[in-house]
C-alpha atoms as a PDB file:
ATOM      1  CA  UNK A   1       0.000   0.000   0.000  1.00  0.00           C
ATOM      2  CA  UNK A   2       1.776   3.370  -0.973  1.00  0.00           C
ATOM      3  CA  UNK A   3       2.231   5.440   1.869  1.00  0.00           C
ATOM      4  CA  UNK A   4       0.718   8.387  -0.071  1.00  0.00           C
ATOM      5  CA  UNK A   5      -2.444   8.429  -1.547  1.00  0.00           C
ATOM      6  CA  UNK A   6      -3.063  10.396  -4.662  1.00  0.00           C
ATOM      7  CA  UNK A   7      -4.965  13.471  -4.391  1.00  0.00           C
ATOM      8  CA  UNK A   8      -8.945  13.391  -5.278  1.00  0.00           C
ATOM      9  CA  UNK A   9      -8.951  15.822  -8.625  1.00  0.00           C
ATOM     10  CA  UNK A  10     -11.568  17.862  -7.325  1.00  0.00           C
ATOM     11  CA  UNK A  11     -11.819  18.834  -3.586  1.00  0.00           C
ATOM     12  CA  UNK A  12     -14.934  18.983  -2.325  1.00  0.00           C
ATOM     13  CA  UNK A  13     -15.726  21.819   0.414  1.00  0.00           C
ATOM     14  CA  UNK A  14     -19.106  21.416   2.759  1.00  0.00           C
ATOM     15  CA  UNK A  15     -21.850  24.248   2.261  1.00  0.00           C
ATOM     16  CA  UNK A  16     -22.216  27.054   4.618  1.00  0.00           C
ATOM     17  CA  UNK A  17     -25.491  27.043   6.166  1.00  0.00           C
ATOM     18  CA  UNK A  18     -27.195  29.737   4.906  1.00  0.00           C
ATOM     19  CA  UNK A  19     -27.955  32.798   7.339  1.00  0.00           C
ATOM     20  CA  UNK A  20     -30.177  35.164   7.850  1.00  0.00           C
ATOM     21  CA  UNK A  21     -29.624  38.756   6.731  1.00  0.00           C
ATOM     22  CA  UNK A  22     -30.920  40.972   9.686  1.00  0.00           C
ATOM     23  CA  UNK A  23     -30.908  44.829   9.487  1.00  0.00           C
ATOM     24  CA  UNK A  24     -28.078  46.281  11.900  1.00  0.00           C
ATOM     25  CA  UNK A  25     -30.113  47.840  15.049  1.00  0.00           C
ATOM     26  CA  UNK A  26     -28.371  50.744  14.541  1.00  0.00           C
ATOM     27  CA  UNK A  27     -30.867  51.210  11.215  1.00  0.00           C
ATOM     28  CA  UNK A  28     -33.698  50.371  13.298  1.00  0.00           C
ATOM     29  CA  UNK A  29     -36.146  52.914  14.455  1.00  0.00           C
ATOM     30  CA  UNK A  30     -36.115  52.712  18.322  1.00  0.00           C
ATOM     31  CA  UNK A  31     -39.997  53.160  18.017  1.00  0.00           C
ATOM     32  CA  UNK A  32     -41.233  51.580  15.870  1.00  0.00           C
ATOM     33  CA  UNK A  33     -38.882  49.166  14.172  1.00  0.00           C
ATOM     34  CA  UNK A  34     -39.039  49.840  10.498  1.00  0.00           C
ATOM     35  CA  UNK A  35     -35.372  50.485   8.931  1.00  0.00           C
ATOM     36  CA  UNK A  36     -34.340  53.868   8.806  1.00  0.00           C
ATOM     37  CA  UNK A  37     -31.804  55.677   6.412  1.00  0.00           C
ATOM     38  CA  UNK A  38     -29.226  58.220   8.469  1.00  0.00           C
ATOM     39  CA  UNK A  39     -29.063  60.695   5.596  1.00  0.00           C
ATOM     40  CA  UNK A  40     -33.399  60.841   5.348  1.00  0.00           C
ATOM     41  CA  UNK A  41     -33.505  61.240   9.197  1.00  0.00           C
ATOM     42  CA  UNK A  42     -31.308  63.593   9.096  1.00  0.00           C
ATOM     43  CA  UNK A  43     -33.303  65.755   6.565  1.00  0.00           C
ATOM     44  CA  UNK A  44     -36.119  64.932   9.058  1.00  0.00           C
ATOM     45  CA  UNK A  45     -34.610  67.101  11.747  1.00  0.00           C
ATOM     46  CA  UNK A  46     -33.765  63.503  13.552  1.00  0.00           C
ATOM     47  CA  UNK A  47     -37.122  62.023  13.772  1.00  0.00           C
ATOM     48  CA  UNK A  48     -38.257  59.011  12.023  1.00  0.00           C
ATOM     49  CA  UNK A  49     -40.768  59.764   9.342  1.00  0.00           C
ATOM     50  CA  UNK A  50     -42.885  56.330  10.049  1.00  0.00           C
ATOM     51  CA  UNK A  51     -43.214  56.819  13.523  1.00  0.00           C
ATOM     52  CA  UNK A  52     -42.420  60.298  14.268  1.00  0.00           C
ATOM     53  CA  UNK A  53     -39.903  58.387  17.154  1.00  0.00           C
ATOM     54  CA  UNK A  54     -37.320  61.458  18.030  1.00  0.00           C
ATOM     55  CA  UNK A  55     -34.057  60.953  18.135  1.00  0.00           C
ATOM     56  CA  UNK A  56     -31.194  62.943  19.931  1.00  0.00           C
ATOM     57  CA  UNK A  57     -30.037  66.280  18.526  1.00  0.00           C
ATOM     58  CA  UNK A  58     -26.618  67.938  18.575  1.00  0.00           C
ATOM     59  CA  UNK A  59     -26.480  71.426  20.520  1.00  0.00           C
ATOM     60  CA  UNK A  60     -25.061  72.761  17.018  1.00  0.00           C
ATOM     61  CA  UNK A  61     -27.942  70.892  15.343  1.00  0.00           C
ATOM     62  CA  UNK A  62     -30.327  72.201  17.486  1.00  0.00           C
ATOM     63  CA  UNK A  63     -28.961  75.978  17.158  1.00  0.00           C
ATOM     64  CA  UNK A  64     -29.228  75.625  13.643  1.00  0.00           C
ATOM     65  CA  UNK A  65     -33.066  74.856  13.807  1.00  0.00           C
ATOM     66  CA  UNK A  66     -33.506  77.668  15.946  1.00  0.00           C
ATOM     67  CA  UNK A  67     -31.590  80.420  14.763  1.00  0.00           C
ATOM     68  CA  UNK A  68     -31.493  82.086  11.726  1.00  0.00           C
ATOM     69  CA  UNK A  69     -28.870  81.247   9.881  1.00  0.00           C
ATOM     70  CA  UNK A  70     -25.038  83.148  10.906  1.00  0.00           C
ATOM     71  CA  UNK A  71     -26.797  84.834  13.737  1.00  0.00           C
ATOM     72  CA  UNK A  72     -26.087  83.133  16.636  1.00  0.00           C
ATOM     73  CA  UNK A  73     -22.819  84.295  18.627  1.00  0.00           C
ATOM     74  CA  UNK A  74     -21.367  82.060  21.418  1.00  0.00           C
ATOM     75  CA  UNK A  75     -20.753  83.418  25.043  1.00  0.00           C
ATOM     76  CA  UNK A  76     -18.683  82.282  27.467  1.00  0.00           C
ATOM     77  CA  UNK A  77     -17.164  79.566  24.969  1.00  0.00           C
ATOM     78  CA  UNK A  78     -13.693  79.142  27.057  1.00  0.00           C
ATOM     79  CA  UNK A  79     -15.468  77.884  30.116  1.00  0.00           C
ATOM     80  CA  UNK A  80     -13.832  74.114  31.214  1.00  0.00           C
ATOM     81  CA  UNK A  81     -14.788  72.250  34.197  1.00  0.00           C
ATOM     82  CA  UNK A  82     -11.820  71.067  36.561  1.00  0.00           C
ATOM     83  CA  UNK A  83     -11.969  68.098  39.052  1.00  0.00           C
ATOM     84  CA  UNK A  84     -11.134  70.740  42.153  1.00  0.00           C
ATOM     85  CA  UNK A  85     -12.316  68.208  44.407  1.00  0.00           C
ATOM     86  CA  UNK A  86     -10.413  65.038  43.342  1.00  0.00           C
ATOM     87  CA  UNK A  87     -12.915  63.162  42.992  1.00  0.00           C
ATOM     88  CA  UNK A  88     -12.024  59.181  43.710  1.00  0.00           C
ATOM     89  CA  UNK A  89      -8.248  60.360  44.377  1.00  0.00           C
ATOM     90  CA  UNK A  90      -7.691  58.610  41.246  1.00  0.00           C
ATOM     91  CA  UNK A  91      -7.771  60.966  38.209  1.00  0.00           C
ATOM     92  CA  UNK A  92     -11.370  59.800  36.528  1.00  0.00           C
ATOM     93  CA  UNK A  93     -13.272  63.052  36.438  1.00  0.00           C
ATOM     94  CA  UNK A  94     -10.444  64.547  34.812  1.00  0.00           C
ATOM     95  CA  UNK A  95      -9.571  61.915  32.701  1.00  0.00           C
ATOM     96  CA  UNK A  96     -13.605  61.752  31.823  1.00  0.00           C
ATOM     97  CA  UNK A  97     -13.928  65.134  30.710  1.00  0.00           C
ATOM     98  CA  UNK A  98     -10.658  64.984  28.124  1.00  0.00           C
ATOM     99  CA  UNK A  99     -12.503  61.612  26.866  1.00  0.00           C
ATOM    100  CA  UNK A 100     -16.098  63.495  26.405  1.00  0.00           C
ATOM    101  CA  UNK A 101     -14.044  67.114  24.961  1.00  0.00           C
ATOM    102  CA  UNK A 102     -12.082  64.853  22.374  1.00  0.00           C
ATOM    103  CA  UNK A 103     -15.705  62.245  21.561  1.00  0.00           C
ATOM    104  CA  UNK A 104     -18.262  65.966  21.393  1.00  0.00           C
ATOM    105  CA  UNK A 105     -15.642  68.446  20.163  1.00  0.00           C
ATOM    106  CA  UNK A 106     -17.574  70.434  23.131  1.00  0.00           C
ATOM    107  CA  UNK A 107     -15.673  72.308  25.853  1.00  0.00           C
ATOM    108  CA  UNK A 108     -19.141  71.151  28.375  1.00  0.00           C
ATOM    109  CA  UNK A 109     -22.539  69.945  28.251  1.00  0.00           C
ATOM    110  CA  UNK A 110     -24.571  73.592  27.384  1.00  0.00           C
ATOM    111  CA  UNK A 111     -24.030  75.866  24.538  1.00  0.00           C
ATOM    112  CA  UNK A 112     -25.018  79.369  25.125  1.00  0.00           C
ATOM    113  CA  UNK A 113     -25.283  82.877  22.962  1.00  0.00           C
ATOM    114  CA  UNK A 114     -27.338  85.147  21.554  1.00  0.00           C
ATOM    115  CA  UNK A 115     -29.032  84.954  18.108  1.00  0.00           C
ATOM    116  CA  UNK A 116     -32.055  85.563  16.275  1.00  0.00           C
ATOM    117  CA  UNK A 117     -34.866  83.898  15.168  1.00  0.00           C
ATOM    118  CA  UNK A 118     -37.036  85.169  11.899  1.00  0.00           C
ATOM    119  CA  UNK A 119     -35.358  88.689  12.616  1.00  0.00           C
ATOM    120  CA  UNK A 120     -35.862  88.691  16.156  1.00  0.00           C
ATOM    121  CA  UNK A 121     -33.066  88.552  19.132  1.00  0.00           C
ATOM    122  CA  UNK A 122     -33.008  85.889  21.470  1.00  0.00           C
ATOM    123  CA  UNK A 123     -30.572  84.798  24.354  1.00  0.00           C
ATOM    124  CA  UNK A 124     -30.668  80.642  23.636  1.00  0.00           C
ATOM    125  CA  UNK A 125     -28.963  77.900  25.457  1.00  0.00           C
ATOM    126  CA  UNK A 126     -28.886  74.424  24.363  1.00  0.00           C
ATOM    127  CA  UNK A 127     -27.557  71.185  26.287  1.00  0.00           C
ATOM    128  CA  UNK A 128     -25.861  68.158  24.571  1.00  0.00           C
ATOM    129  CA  UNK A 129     -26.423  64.696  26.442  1.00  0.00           C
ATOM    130  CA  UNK A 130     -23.455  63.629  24.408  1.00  0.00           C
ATOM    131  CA  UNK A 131     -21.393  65.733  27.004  1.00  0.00           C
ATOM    132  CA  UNK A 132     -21.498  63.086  30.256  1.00  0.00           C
ATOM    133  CA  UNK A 133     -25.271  62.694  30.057  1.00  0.00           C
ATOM    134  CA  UNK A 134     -25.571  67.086  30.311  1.00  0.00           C
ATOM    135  CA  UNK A 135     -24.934  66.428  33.703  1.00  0.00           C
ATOM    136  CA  UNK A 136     -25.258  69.890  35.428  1.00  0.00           C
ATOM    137  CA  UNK A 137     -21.670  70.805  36.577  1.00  0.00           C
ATOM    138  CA  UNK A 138     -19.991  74.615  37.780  1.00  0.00           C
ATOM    139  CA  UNK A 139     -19.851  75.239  34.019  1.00  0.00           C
ATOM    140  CA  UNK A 140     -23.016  74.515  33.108  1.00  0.00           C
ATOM    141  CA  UNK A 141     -24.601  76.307  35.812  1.00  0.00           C
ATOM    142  CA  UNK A 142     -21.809  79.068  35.463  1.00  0.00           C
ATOM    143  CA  UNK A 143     -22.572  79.664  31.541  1.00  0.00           C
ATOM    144  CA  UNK A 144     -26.424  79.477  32.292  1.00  0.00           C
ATOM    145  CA  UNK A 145     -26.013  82.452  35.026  1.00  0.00           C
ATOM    146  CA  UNK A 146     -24.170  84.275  32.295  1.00  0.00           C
ATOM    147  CA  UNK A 147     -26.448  83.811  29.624  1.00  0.00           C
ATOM    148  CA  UNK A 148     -29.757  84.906  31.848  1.00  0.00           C
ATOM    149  CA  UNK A 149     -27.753  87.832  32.990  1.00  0.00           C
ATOM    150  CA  UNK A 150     -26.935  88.887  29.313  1.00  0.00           C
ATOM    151  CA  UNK A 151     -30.315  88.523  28.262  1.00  0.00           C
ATOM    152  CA  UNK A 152     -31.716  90.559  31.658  1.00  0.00           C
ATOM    153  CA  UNK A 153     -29.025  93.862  30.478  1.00  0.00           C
ATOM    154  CA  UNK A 154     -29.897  93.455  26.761  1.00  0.00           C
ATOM    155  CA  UNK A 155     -33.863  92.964  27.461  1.00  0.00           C
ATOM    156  CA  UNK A 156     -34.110  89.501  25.648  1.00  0.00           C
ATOM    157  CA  UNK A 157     -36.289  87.140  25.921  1.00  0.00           C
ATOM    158  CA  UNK A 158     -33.905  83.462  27.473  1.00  0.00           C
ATOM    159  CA  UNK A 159     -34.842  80.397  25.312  1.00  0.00           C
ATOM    160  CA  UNK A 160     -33.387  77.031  27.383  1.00  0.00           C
ATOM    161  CA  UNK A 161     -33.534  73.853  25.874  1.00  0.00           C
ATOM    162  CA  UNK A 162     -32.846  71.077  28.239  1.00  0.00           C
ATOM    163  CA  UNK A 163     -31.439  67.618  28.358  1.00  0.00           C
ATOM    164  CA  UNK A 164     -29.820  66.114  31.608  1.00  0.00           C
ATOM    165  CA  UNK A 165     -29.176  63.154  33.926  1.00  0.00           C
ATOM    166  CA  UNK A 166     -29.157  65.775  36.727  1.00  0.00           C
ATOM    167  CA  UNK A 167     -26.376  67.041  38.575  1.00  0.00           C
ATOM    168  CA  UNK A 168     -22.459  66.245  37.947  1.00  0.00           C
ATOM    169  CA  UNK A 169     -21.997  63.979  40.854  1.00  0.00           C
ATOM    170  CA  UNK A 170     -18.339  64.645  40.158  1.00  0.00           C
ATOM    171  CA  UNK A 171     -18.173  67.827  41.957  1.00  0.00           C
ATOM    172  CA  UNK A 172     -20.439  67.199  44.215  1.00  0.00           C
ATOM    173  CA  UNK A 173     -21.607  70.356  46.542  1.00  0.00           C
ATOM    174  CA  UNK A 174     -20.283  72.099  43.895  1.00  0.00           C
ATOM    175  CA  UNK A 175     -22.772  71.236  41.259  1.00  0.00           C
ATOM    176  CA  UNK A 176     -26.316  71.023  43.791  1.00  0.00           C
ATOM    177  CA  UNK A 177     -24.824  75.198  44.450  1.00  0.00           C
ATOM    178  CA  UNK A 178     -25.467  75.686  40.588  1.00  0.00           C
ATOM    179  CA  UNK A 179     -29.762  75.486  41.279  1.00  0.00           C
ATOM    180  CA  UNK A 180     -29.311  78.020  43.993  1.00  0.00           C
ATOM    181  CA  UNK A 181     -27.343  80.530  41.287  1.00  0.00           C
ATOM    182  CA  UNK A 182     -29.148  79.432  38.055  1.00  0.00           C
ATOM    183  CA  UNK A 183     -32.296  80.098  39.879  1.00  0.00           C
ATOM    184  CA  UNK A 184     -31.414  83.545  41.246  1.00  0.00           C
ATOM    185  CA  UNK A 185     -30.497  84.724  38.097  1.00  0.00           C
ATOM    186  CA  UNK A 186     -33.746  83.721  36.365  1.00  0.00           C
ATOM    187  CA  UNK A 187     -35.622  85.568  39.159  1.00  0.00           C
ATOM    188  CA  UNK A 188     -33.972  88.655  38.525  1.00  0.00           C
ATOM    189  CA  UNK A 189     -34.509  88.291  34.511  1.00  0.00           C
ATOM    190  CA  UNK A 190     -38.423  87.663  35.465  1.00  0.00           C
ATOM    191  CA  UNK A 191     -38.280  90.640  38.179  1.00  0.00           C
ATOM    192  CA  UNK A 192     -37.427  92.706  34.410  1.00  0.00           C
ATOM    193  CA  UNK A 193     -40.717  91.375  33.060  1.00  0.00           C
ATOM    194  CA  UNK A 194     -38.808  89.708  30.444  1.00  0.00           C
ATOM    195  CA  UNK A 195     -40.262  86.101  29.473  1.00  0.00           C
ATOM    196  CA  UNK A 196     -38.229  83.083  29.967  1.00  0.00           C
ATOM    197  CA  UNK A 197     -39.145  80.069  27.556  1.00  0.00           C
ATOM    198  CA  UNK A 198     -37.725  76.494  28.355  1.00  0.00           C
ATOM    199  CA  UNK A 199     -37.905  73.355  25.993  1.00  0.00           C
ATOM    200  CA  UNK A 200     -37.847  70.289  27.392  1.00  0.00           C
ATOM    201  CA  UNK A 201     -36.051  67.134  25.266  1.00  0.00           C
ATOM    202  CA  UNK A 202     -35.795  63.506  26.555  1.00  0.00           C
ATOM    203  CA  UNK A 203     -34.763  63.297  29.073  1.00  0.00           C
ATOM    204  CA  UNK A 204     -34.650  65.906  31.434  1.00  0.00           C
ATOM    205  CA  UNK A 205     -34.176  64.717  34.979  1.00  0.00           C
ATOM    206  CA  UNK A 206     -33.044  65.364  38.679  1.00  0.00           C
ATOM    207  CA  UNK A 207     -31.172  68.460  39.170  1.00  0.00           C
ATOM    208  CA  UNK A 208     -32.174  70.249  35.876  1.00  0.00           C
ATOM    209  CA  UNK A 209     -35.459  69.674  36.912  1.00  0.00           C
ATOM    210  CA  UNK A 210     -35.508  71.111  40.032  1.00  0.00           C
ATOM    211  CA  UNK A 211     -34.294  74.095  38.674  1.00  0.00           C
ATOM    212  CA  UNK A 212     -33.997  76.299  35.800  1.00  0.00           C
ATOM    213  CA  UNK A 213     -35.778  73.520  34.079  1.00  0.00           C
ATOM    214  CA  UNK A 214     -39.012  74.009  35.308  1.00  0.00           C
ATOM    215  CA  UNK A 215     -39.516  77.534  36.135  1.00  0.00           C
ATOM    216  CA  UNK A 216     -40.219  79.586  32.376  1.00  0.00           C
ATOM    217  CA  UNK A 217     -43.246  81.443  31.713  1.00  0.00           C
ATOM    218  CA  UNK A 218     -44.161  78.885  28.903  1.00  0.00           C
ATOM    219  CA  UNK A 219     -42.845  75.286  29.341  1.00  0.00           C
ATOM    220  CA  UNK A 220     -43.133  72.960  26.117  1.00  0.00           C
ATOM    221  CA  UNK A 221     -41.213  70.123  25.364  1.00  0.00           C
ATOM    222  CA  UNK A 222     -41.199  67.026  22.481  1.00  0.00           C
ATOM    223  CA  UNK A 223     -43.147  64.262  22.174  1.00  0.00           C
ATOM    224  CA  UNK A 224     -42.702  61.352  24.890  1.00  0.00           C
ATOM    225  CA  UNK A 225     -39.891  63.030  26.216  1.00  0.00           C
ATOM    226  CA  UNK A 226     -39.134  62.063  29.576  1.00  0.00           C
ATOM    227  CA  UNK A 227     -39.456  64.718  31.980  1.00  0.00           C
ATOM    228  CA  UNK A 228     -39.008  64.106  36.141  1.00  0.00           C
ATOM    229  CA  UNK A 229     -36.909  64.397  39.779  1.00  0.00           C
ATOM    230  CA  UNK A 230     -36.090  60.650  40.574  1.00  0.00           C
ATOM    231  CA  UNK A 231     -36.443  57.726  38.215  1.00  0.00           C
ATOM    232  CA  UNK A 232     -39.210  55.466  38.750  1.00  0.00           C
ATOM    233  CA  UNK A 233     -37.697  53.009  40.713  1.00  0.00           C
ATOM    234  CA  UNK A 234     -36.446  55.017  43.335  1.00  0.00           C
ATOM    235  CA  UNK A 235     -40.162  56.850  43.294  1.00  0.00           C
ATOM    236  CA  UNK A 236     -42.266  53.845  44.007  1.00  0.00           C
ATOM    237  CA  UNK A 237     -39.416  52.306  46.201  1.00  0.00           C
ATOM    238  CA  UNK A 238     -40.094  54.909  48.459  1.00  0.00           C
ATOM    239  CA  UNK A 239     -43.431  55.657  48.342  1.00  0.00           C
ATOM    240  CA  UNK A 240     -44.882  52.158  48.035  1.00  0.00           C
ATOM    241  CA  UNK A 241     -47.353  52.648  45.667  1.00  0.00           C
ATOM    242  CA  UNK A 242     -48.214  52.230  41.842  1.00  0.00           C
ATOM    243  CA  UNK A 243     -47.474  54.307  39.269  1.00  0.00           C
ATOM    244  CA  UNK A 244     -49.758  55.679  36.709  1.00  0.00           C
ATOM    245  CA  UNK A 245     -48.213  54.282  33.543  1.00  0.00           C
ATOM    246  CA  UNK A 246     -46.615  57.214  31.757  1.00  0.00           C
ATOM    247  CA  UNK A 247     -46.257  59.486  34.378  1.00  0.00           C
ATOM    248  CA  UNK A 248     -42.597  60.948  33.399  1.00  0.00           C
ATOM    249  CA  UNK A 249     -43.724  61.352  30.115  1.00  0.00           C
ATOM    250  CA  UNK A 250     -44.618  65.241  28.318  1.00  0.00           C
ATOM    251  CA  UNK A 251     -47.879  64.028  27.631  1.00  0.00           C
ATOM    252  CA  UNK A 252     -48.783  62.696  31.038  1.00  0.00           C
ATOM    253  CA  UNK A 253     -47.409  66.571  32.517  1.00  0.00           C
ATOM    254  CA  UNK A 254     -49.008  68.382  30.146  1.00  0.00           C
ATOM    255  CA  UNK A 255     -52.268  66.995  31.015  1.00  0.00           C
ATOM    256  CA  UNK A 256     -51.611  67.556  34.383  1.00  0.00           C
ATOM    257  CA  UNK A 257     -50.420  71.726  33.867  1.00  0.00           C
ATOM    258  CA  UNK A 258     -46.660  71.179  34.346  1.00  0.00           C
ATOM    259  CA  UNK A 259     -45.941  71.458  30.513  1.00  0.00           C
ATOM    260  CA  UNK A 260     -48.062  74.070  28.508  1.00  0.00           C
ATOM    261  CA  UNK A 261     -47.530  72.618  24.990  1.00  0.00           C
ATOM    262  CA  UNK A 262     -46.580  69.325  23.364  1.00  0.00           C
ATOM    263  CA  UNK A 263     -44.683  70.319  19.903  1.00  0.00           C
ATOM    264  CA  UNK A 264     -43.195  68.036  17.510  1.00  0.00           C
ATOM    265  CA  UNK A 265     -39.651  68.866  16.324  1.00  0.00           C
ATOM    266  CA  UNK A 266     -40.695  69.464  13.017  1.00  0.00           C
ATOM    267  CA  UNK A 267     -43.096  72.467  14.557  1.00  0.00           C
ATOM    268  CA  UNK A 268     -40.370  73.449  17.146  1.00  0.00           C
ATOM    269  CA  UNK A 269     -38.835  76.536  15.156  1.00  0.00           C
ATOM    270  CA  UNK A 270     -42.352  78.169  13.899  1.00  0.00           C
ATOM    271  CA  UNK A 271     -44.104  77.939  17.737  1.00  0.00           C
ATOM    272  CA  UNK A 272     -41.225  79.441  18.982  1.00  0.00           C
ATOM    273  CA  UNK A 273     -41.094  82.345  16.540  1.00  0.00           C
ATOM    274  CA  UNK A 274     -44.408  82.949  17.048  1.00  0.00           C
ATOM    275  CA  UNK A 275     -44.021  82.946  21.023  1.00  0.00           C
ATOM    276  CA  UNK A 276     -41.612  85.247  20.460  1.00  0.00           C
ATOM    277  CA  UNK A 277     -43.601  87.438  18.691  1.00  0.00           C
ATOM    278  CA  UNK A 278     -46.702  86.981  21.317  1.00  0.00           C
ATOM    279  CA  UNK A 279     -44.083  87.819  24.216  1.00  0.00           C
ATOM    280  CA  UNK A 280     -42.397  91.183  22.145  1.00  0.00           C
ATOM    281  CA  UNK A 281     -44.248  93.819  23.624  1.00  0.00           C
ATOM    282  CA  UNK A 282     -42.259  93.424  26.729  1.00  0.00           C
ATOM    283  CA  UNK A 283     -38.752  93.526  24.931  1.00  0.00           C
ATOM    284  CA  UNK A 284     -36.633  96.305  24.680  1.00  0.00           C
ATOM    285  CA  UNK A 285     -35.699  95.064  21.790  1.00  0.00           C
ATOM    286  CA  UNK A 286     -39.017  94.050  20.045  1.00  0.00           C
ATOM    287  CA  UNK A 287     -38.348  92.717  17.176  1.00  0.00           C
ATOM    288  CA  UNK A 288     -35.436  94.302  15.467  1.00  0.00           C
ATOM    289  CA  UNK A 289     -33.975  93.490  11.999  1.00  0.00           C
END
């Protein structure tokens, strides 16, 4: 018997089973399932067009929707947040904010400035959840104080669109001190009868809440948004009792007077011009070119 065999002339190789082809979940809408395209929900301002689902926005994404174009002028842009307190003795908080500076190309979790909207001025900030959840640090509370105080000497109306896990529990003390300040400030703008207008995005929790979040002379926010203190959990942990189903949602507050106004993103820009416009008898500004 020859210790090697000849070769076969033709190999033969076993067949692959056959898979299935499944759509990434990253082109699947969150709400409803159906595939969606990045470019077309893009074009849709971030929300799916089967469902109406809405999707994050970037703060320059959403300045763009609510400024006329080349108007809107940055404040405070230089602000950074240090870890003063060494937090965990071990370097994370600092580390954490080069990680989330480099991932946003953001300096912190708010943008703020003035710009204008269908001719007329506004002072707007705009938080990023990108930015360690828009957890509510000395920055963001420090660039929020500046921005109301701008708007109170230049007789604007403040426009505040919110996202947040709450407060940066990084800095501890030093964050919960940035309700006290952001708060004072927006009295002071309210004491100069100028209106305050705050949207509210999913989610908005905790800290923000408590705060400059929920205190504008016209609250809206988008649809299904989640909107609350504590999550739900830690709410019926504590008081022992059901929950109404949906009760953190805008539609669930709005029924219930915390939220005036439910607005779908693709509205967004022309309720807010016309609020604007309702509010510009008490401008100094009105509603110049």
């Amino acid at each position: 018997m020859p210790l090697f065999g000849r070769k076969p002339k033709y190999s033969t190789v076993p067949p692959t089973p056959r898979r299935e082809i499944s759509t990434p979940s990253s082109l699947k809408c969150k709400g409803c399932g159906s595939v969606i395209y990045v470019t077309k929900l893009g074009q849709n301002h971030h929300v799916c067009y089967a469902c109406g689902h809405h999707y994050p926005m970037t703060a320059e994404r959403r300045i763009g929707l609510l400024t006329d174009p080349g108007s809107f002028q940055e404040i405070a842009a230089g602000l950074k947040a240090r870890d003063v307190l060494n937090f965990g003795g071990d370097g994370a908080y600092a580390a954490k904010l080069v990680s989330s500076r480099e991932k946003t190309k953001m300096v912190d979790a708010v943008v703020c400035g003035e710009g204008k909207l269908d001719g007329r001025p506004l002072a707007l900030g705009v938080m990023d959840f990108r930015f360690m959840g828009a957890s509510m640090g000395s920055v963001v509370g420090e660039k929020i104080t500046r921005l109301t105080e701008q708007a109170t000497a230049n007789g604007l109306a403040l426009v505040v669109v919110t996202a947040s896990g709450g407060a940066r529990m990084q800095e501890g003390m030093l964050s919960l001190m940035q309700m006290a300040k952001t708060s004072g400030a927006l009295a002071r703008h309210a004491d100069a009868g100028l209106p305050y207008i705050v949207i509210l995005t999913h989610p908005t929790t905790a800290g923000v809440t408590a705060s400059y979040a929920s205190l504008g002379d016209v609250i809206v926010a988008e649809p299904h948004a989640l909107v609350g203190f504590a999550g739900a959990r830690v709410i019926k942990n504590t008081t022992q009792s059901e929950l109404p189903p949906g009760f953190q949602t805008a539609e669930f507050l709005m029924e219930r007077g915390f939220i005036d106004r439910v607005i779908p993103r693709a509205d967004l820009r022309r309720e807010l011009s016309l609020l604007l416009e309702y509010f510009s008898g008490s401008l100094r500004c009105g509603s110049s070119s």
